[in-house]
N, C-alpha and C. Protein backbone atom coordinates (compact mmCIF):
# COMPACT_ATOMS: atom_id res chain seq x y z
N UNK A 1 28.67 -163.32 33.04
CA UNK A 1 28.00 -162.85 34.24
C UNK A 1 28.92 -161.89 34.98
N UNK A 2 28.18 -160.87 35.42
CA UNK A 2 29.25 -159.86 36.23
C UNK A 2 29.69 -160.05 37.41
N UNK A 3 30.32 -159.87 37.78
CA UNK A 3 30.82 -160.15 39.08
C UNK A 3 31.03 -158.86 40.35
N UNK A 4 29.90 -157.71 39.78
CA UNK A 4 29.51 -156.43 40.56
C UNK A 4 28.87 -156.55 42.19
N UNK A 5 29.46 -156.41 42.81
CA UNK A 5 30.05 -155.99 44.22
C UNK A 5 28.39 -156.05 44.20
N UNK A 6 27.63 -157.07 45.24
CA UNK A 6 26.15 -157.08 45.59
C UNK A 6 25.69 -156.03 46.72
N UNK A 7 24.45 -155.93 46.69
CA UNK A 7 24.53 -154.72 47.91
C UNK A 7 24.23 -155.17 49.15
N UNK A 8 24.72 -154.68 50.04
CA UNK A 8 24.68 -155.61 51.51
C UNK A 8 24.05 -154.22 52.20
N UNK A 9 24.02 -154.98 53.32
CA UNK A 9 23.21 -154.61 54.48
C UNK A 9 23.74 -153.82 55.69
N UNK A 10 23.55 -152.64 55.82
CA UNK A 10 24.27 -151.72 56.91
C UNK A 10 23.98 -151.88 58.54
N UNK A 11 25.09 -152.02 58.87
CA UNK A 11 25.17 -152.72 60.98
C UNK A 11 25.17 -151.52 61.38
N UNK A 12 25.11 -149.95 60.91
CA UNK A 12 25.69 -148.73 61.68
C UNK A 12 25.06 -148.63 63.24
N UNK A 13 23.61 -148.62 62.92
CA UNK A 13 22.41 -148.77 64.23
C UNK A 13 21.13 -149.71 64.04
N UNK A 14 21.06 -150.27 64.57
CA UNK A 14 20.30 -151.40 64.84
C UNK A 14 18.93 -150.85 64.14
N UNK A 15 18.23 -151.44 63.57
CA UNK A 15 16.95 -150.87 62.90
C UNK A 15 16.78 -149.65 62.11
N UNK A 16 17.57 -148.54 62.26
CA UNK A 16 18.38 -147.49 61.28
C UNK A 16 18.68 -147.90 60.01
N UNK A 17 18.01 -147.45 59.20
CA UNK A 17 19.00 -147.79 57.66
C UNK A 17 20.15 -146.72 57.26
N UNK A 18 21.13 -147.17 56.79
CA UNK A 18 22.17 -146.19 56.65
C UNK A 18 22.57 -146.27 55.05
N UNK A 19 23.00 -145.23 54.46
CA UNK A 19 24.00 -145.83 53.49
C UNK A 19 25.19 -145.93 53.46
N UNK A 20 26.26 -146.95 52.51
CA UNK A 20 27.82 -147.08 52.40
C UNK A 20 28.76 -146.75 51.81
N UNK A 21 29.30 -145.78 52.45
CA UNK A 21 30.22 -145.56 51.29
C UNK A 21 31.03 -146.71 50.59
N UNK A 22 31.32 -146.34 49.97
CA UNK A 22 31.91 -147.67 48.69
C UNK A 22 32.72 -147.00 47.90
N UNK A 23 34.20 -147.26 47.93
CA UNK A 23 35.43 -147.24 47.52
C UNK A 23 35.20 -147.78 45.74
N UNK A 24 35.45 -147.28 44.71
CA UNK A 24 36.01 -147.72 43.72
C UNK A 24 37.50 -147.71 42.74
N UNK A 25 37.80 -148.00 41.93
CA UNK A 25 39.14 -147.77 41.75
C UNK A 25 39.17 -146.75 40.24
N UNK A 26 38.84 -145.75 40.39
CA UNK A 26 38.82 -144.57 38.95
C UNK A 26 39.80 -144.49 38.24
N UNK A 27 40.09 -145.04 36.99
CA UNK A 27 41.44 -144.87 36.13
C UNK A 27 41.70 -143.41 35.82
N UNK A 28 40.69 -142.55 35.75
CA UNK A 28 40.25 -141.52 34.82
C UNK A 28 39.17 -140.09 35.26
N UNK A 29 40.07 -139.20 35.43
CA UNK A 29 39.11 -138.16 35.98
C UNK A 29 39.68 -136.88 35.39
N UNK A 30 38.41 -136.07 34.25
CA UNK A 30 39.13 -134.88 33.67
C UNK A 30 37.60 -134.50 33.66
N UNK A 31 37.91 -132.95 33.75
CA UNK A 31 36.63 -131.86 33.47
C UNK A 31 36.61 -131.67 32.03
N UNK A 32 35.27 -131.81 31.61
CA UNK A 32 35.03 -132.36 30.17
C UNK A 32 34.04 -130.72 30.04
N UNK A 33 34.10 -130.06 30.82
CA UNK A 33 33.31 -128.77 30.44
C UNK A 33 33.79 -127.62 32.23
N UNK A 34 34.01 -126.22 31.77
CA UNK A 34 34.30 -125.68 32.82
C UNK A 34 33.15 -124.54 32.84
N UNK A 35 32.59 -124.74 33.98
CA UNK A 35 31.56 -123.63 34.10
C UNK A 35 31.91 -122.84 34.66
N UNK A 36 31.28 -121.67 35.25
CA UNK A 36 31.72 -120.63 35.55
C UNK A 36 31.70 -120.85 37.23
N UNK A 37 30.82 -121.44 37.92
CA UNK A 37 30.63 -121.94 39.17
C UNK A 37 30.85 -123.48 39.70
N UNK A 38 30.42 -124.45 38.32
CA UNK A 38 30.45 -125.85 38.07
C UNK A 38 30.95 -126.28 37.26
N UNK A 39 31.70 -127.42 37.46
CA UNK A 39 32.71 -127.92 36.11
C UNK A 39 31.97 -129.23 36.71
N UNK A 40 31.66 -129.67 35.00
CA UNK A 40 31.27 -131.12 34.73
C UNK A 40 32.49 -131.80 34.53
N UNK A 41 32.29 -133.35 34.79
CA UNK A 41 33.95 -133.94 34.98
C UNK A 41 33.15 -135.72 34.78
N UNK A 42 33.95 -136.39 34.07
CA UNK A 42 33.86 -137.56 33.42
C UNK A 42 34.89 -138.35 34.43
N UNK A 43 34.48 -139.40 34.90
CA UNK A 43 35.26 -140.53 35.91
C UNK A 43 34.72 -141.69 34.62
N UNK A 44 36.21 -142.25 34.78
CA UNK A 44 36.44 -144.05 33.98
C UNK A 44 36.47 -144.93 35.35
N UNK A 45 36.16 -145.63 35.91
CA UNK A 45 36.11 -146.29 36.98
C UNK A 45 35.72 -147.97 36.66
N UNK A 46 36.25 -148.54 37.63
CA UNK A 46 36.13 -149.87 37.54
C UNK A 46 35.26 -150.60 38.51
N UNK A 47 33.78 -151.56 38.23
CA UNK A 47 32.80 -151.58 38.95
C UNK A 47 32.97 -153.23 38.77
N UNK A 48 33.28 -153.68 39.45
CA UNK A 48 33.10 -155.47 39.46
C UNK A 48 34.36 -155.62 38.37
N UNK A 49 33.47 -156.18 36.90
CA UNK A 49 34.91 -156.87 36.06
C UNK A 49 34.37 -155.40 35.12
N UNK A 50 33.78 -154.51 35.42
CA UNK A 50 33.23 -153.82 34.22
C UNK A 50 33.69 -152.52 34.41
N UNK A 51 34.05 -151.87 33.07
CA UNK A 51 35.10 -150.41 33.35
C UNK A 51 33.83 -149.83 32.64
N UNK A 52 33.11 -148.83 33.79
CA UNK A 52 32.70 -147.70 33.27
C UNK A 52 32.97 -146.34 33.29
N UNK A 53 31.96 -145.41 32.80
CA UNK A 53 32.13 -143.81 32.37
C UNK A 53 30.77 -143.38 33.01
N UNK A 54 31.01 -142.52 34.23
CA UNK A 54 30.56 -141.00 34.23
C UNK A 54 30.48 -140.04 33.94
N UNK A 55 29.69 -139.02 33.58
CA UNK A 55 29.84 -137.44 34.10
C UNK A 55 28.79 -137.23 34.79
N UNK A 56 29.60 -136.59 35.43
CA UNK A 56 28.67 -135.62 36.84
C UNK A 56 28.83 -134.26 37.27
N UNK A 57 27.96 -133.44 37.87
CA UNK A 57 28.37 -132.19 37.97
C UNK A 57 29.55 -132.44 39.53
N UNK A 58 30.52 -131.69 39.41
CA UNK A 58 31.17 -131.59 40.35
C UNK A 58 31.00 -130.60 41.36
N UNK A 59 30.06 -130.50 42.39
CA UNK A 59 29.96 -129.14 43.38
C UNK A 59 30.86 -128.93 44.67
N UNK A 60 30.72 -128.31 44.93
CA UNK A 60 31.17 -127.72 46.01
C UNK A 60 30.27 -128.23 47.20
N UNK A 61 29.04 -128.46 47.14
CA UNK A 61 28.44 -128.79 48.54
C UNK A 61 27.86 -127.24 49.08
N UNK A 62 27.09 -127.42 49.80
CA UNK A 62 26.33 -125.91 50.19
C UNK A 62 25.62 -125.92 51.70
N UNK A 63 25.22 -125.30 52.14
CA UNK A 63 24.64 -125.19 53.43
C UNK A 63 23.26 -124.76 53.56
N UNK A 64 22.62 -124.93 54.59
CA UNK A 64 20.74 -124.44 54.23
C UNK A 64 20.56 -123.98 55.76
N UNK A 65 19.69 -123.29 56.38
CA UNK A 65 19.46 -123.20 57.15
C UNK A 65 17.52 -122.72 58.10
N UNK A 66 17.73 -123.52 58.38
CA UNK A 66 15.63 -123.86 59.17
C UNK A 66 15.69 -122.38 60.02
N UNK A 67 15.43 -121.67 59.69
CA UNK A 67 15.11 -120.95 61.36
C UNK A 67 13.95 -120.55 61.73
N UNK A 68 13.90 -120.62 63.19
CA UNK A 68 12.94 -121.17 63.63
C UNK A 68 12.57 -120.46 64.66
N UNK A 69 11.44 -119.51 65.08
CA UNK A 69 11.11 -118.44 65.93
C UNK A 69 10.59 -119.28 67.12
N UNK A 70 10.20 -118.57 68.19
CA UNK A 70 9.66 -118.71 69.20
C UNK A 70 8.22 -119.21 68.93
N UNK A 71 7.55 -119.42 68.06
CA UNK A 71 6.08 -119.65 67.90
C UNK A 71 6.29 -121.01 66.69
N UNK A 72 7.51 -121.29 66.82
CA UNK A 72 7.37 -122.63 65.83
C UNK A 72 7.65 -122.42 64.20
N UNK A 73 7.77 -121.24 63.68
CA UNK A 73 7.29 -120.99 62.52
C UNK A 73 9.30 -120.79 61.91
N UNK A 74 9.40 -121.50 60.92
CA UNK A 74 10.42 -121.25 60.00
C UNK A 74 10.56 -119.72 59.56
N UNK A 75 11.53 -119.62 58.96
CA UNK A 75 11.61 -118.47 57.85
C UNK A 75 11.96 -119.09 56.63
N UNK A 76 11.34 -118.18 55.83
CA UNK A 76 11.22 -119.04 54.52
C UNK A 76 11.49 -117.51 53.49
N UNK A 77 12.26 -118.18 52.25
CA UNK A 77 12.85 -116.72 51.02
C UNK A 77 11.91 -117.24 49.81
N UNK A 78 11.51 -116.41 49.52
CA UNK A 78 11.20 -116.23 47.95
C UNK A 78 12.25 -115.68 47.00
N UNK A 79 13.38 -116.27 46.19
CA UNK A 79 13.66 -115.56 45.15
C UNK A 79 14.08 -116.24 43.59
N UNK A 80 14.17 -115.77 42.98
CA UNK A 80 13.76 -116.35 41.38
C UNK A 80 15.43 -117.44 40.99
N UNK A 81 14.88 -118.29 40.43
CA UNK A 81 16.01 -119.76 40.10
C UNK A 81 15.43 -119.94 38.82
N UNK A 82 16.79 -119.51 37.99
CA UNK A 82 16.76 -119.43 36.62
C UNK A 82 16.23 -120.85 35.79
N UNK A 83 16.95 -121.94 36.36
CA UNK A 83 16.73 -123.32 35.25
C UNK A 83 15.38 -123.71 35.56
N UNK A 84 14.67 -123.44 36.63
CA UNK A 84 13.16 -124.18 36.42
C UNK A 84 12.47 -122.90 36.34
N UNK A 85 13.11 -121.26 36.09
CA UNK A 85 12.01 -119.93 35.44
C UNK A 85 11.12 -120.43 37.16
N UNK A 86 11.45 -120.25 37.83
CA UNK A 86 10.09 -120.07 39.18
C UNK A 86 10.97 -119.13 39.94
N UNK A 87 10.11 -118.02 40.79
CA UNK A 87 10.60 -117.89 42.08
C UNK A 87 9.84 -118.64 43.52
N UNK A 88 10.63 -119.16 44.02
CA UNK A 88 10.04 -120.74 45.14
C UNK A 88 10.49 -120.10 46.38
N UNK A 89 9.64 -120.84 47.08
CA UNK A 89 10.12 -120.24 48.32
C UNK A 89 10.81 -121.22 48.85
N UNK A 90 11.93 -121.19 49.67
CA UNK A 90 13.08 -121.79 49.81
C UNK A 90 13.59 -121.75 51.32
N UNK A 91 14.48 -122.17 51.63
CA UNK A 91 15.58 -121.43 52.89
C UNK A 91 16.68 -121.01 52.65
N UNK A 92 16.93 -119.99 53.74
CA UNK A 92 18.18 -119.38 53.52
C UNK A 92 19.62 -120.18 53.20
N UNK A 93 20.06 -120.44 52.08
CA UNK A 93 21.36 -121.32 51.83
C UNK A 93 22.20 -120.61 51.16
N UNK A 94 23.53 -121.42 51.05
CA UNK A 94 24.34 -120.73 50.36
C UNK A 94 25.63 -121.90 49.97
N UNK A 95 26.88 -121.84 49.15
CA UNK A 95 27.43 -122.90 48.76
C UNK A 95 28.41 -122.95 49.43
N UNK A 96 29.57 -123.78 49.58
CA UNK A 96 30.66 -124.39 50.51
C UNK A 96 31.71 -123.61 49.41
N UNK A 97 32.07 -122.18 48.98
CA UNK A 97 32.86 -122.27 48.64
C UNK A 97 33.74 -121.40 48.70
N UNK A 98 34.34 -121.36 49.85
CA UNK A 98 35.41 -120.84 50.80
C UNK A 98 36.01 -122.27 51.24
N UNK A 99 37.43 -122.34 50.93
CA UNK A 99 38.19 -123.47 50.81
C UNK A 99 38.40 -123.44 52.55
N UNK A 100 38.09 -124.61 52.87
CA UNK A 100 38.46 -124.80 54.49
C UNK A 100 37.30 -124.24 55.63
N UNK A 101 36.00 -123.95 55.02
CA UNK A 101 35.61 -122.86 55.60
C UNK A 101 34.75 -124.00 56.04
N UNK A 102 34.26 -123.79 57.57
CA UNK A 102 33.30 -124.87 58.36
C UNK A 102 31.99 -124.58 57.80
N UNK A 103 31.51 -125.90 57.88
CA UNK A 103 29.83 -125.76 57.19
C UNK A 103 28.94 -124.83 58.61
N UNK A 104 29.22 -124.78 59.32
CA UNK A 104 28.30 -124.23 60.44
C UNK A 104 28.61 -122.97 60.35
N UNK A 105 29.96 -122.08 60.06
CA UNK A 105 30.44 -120.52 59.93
C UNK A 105 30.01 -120.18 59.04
N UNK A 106 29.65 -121.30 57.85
CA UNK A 106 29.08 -121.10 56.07
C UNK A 106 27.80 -120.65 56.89
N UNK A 107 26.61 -121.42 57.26
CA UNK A 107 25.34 -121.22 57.41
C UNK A 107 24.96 -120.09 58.42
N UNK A 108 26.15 -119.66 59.58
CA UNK A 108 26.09 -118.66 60.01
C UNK A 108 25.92 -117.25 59.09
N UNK A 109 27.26 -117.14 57.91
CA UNK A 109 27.01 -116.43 56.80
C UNK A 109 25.85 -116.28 56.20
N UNK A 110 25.51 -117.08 55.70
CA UNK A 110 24.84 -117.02 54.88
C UNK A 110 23.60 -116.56 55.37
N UNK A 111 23.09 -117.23 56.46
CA UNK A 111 21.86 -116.47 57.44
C UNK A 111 21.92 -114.89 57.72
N UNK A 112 22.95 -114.57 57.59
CA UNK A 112 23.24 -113.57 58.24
C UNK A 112 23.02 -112.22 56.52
N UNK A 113 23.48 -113.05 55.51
CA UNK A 113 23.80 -112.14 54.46
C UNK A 113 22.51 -112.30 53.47
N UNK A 114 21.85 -113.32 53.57
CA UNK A 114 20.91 -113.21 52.98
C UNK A 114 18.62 -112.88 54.13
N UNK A 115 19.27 -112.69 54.87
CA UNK A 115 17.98 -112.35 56.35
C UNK A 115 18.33 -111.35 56.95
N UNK A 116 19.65 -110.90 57.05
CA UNK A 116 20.25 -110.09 58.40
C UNK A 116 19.32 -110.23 59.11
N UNK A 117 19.94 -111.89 59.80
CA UNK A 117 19.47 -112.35 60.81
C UNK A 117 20.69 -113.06 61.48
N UNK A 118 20.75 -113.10 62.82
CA UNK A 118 21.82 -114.51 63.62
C UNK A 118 20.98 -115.35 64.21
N UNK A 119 21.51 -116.12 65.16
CA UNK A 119 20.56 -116.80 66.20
C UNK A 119 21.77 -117.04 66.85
N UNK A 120 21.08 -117.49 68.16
CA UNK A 120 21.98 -118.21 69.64
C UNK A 120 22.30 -119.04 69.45
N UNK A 121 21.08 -120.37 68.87
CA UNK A 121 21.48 -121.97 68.85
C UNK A 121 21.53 -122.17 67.64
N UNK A 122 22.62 -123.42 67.58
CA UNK A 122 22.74 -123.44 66.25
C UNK A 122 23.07 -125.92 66.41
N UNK A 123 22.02 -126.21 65.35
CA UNK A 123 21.44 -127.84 65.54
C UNK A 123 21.95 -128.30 64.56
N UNK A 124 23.07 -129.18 64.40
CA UNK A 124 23.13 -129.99 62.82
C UNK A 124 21.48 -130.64 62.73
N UNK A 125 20.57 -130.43 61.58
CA UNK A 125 19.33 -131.50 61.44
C UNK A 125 19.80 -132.68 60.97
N UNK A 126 20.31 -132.39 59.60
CA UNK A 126 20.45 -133.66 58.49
C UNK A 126 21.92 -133.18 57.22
N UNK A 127 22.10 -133.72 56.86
CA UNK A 127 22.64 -133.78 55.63
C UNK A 127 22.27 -134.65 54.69
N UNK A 128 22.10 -134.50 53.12
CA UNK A 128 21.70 -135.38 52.38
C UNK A 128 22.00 -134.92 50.99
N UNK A 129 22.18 -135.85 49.83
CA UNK A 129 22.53 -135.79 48.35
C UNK A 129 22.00 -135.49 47.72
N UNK A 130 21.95 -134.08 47.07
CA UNK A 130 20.63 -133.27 46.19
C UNK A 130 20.48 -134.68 44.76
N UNK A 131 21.39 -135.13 44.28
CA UNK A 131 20.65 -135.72 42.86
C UNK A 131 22.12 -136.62 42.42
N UNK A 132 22.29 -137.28 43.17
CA UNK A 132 23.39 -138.31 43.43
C UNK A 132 23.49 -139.56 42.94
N UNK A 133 22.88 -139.37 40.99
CA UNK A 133 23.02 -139.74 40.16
C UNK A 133 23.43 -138.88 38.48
N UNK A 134 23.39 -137.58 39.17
CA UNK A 134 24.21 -136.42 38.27
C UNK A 134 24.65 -135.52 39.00
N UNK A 135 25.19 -135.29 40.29
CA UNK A 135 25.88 -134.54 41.06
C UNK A 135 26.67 -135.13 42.46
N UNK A 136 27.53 -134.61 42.64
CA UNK A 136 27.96 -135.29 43.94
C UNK A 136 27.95 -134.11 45.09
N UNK A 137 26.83 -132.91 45.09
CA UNK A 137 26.79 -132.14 45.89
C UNK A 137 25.54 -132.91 46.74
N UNK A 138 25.95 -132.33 48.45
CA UNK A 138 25.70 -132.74 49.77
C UNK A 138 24.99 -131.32 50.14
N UNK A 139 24.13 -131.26 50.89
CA UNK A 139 24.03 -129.96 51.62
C UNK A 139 23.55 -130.47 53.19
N UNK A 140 24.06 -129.61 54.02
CA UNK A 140 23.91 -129.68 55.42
C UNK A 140 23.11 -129.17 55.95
N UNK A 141 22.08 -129.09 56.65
CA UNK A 141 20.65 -128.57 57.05
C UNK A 141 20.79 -128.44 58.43
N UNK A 142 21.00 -126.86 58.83
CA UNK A 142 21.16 -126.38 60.20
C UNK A 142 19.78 -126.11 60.66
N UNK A 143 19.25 -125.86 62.05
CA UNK A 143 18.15 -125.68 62.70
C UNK A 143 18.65 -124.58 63.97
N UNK A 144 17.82 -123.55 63.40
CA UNK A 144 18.88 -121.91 63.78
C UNK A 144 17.88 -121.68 64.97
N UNK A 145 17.87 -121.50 66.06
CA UNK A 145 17.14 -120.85 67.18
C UNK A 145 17.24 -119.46 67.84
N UNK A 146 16.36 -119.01 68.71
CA UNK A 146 16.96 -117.72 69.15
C UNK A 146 17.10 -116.86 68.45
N UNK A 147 16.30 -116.39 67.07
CA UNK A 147 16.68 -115.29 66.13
C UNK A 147 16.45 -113.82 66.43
N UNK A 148 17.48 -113.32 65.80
CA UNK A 148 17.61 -112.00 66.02
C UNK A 148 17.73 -111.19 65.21
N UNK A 149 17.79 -109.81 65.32
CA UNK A 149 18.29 -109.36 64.07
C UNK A 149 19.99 -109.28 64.32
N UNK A 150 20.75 -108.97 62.69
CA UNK A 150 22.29 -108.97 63.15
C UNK A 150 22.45 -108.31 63.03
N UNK A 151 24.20 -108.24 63.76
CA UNK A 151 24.22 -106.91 63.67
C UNK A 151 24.44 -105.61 62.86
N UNK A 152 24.41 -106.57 61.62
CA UNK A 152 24.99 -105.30 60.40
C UNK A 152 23.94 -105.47 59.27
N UNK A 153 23.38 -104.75 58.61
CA UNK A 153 22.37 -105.43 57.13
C UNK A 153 23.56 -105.56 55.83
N UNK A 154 23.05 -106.77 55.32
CA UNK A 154 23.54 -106.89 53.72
C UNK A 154 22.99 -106.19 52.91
N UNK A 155 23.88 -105.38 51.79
CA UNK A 155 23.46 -105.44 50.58
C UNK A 155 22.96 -106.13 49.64
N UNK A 156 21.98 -106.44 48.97
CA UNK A 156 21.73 -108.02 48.53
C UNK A 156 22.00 -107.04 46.44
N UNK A 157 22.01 -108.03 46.10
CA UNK A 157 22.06 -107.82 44.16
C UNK A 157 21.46 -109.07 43.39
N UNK A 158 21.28 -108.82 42.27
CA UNK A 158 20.89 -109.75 41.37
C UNK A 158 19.85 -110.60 41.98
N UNK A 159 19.61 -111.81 41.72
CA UNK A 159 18.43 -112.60 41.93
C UNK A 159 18.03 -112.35 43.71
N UNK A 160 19.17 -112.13 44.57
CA UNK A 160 19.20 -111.59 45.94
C UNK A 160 17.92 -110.43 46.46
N UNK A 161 18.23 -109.19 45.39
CA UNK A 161 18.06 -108.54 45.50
C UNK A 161 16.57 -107.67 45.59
N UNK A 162 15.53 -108.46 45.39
CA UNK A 162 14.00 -108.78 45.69
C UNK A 162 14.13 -109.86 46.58
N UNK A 163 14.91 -110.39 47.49
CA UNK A 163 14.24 -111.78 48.25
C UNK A 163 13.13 -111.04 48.99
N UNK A 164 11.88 -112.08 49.11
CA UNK A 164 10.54 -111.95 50.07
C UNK A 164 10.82 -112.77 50.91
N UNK A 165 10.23 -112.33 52.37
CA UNK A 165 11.09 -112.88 54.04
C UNK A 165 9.52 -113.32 54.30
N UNK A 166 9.41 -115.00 54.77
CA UNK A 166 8.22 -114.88 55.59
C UNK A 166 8.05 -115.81 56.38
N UNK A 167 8.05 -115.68 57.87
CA UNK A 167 7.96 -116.67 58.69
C UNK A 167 6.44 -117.54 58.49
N UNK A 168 6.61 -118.89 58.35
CA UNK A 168 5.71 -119.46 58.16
C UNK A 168 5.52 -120.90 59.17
N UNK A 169 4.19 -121.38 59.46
CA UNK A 169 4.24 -122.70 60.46
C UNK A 169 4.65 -123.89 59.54
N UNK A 170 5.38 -124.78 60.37
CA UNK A 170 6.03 -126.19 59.56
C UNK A 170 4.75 -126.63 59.12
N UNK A 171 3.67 -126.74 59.93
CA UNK A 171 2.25 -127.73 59.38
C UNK A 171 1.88 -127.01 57.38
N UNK A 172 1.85 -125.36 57.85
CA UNK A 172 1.85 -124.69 56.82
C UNK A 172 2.74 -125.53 55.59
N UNK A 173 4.00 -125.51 55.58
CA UNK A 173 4.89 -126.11 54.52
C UNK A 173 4.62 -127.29 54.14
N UNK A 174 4.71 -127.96 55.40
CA UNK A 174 4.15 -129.52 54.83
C UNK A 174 3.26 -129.80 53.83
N UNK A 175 2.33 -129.10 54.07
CA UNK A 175 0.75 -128.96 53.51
C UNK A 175 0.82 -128.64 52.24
N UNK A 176 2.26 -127.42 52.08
CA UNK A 176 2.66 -126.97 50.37
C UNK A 176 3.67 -127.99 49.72
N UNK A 177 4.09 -128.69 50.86
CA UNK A 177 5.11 -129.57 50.14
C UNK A 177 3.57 -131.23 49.59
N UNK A 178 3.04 -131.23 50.26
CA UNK A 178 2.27 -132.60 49.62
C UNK A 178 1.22 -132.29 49.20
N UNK A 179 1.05 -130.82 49.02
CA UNK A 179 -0.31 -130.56 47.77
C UNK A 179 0.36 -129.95 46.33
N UNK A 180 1.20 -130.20 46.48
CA UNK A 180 2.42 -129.78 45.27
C UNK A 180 2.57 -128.21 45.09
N UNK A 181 2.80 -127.65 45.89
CA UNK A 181 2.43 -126.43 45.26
C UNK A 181 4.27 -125.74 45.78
N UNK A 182 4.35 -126.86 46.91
CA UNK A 182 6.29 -126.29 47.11
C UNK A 182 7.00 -127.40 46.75
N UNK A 183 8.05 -126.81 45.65
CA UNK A 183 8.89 -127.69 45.27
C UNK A 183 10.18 -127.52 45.12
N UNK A 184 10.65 -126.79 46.09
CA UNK A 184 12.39 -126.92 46.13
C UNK A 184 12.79 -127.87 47.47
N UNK A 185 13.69 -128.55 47.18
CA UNK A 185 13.88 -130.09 47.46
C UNK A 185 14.08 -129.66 48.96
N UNK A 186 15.24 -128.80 49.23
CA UNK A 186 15.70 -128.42 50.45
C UNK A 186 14.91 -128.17 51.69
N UNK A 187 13.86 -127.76 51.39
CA UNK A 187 12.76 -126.62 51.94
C UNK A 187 11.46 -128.09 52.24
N UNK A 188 11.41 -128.98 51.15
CA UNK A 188 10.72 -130.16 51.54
C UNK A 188 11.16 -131.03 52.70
N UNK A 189 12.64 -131.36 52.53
CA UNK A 189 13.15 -132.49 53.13
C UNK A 189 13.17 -131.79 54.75
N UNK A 190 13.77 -130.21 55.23
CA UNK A 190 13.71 -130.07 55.83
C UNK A 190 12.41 -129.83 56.78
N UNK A 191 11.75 -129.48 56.26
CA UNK A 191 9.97 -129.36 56.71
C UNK A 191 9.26 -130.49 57.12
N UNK A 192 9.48 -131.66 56.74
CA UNK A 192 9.28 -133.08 56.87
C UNK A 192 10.23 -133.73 58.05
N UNK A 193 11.18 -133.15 57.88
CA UNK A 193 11.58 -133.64 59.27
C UNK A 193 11.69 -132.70 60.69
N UNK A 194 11.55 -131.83 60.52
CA UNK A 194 11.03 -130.99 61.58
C UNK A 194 9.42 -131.39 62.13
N UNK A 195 8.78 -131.63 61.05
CA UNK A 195 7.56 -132.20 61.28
C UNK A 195 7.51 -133.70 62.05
N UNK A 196 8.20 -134.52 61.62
CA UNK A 196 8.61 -136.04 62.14
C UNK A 196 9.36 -135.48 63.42
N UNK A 197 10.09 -134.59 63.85
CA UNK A 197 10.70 -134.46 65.29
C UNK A 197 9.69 -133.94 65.81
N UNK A 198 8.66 -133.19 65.85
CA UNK A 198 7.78 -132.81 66.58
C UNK A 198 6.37 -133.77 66.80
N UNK A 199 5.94 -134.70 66.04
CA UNK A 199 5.22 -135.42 66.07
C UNK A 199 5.62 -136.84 66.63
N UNK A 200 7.01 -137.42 66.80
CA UNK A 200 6.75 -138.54 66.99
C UNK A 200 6.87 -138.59 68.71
């Protein structure tokens, strides 16, 4: 019988469910493949009396950003994502990978280089684990107010380089996120809860 660490119950906030981080003890950690952006990496780790093996993609973590006009309505990108062949409409994001670089100056960037757009206010929404049973990337979900244009335009290239810009109402998204017709994860989770802050 194993003797694997049971799962208990989180005190963070009273009626809040949270999750825990949980410490293990890893004998073993080598990149078993180097990608050009992502290196896959194999952990030996020790779980109760039982020594197991991972691989997982190793990311960097990335940033997303809601923005959000005076009439309620997001901005939302269309541009093409090679492994599922779709172009989806999405939000403006981009990855954590400027060593040291704050997730809020990231999503400033990135708003800025992929919309040449800024805003005034700037809201942590959420953070959450894209697939945190084969990746250990996080992304942070800003809620951008006050938009403007910025002050300089990007050059955009490659898959960039056709993005389609279109402010759209949250009810709108919702509606594409639960009639299936929108399916990039980011663009769901955040739409759903913009929707839950305005409704409850």
């Amino acid at each position: 019988m194993s003797d694997a660490p049971s799962a208990s119950v989180s005190a963070s906030t009273p009626g809040v469910l949270s999750d825990d981080d949980f410490a293990v003890d890893v004998t073993e950690n080598r990149v078993v493949f180097e990608g050009a952006v992502w290196n896959i990496v194999r952990d030996t780790f020790r779980y109760g009396d039982t020594s197991l093996k991972r691989e997982y993609m190793d990311h960097t973590g990335a940033v997303a950003i809601a923005a959000q006009d005076d009439q309620g309505r997001i901005l939302l990108i269309k541009q093409y994502r090679h492994p599922v062949r779709s172009r989806d409409w999405e939000l403006p994001a981009g990855l954590l990978d400027i060593p040291g670089e704050d997730p809020l100056l990231a999503a400033k960037r990135e708003l800025a280089e992929e919309t040449d757009l800024q805003a005034a206010t700037w809201e942590h929404l959420l953070t959450f684990n894209t697939t945190p049973g084969g990746s250990n990337e996080h992304v942070a979900i800003y809620l951008a107010t006050g938009v403007r244009a910025a002050d300089e335009a990007f050059d955009r290239e490659a898959e960039e380089a056709d993005i389609e810009k279109r402010w759209v109402p949250v009810g709108d998204v919702v509606d594409g996120v639960l009639g299936g017709g929108l399916h990039n994860s980011i663009l769901s989770i955040a739409a759903l809860a913009l929707h839950a802050r305005a409704t409850r």
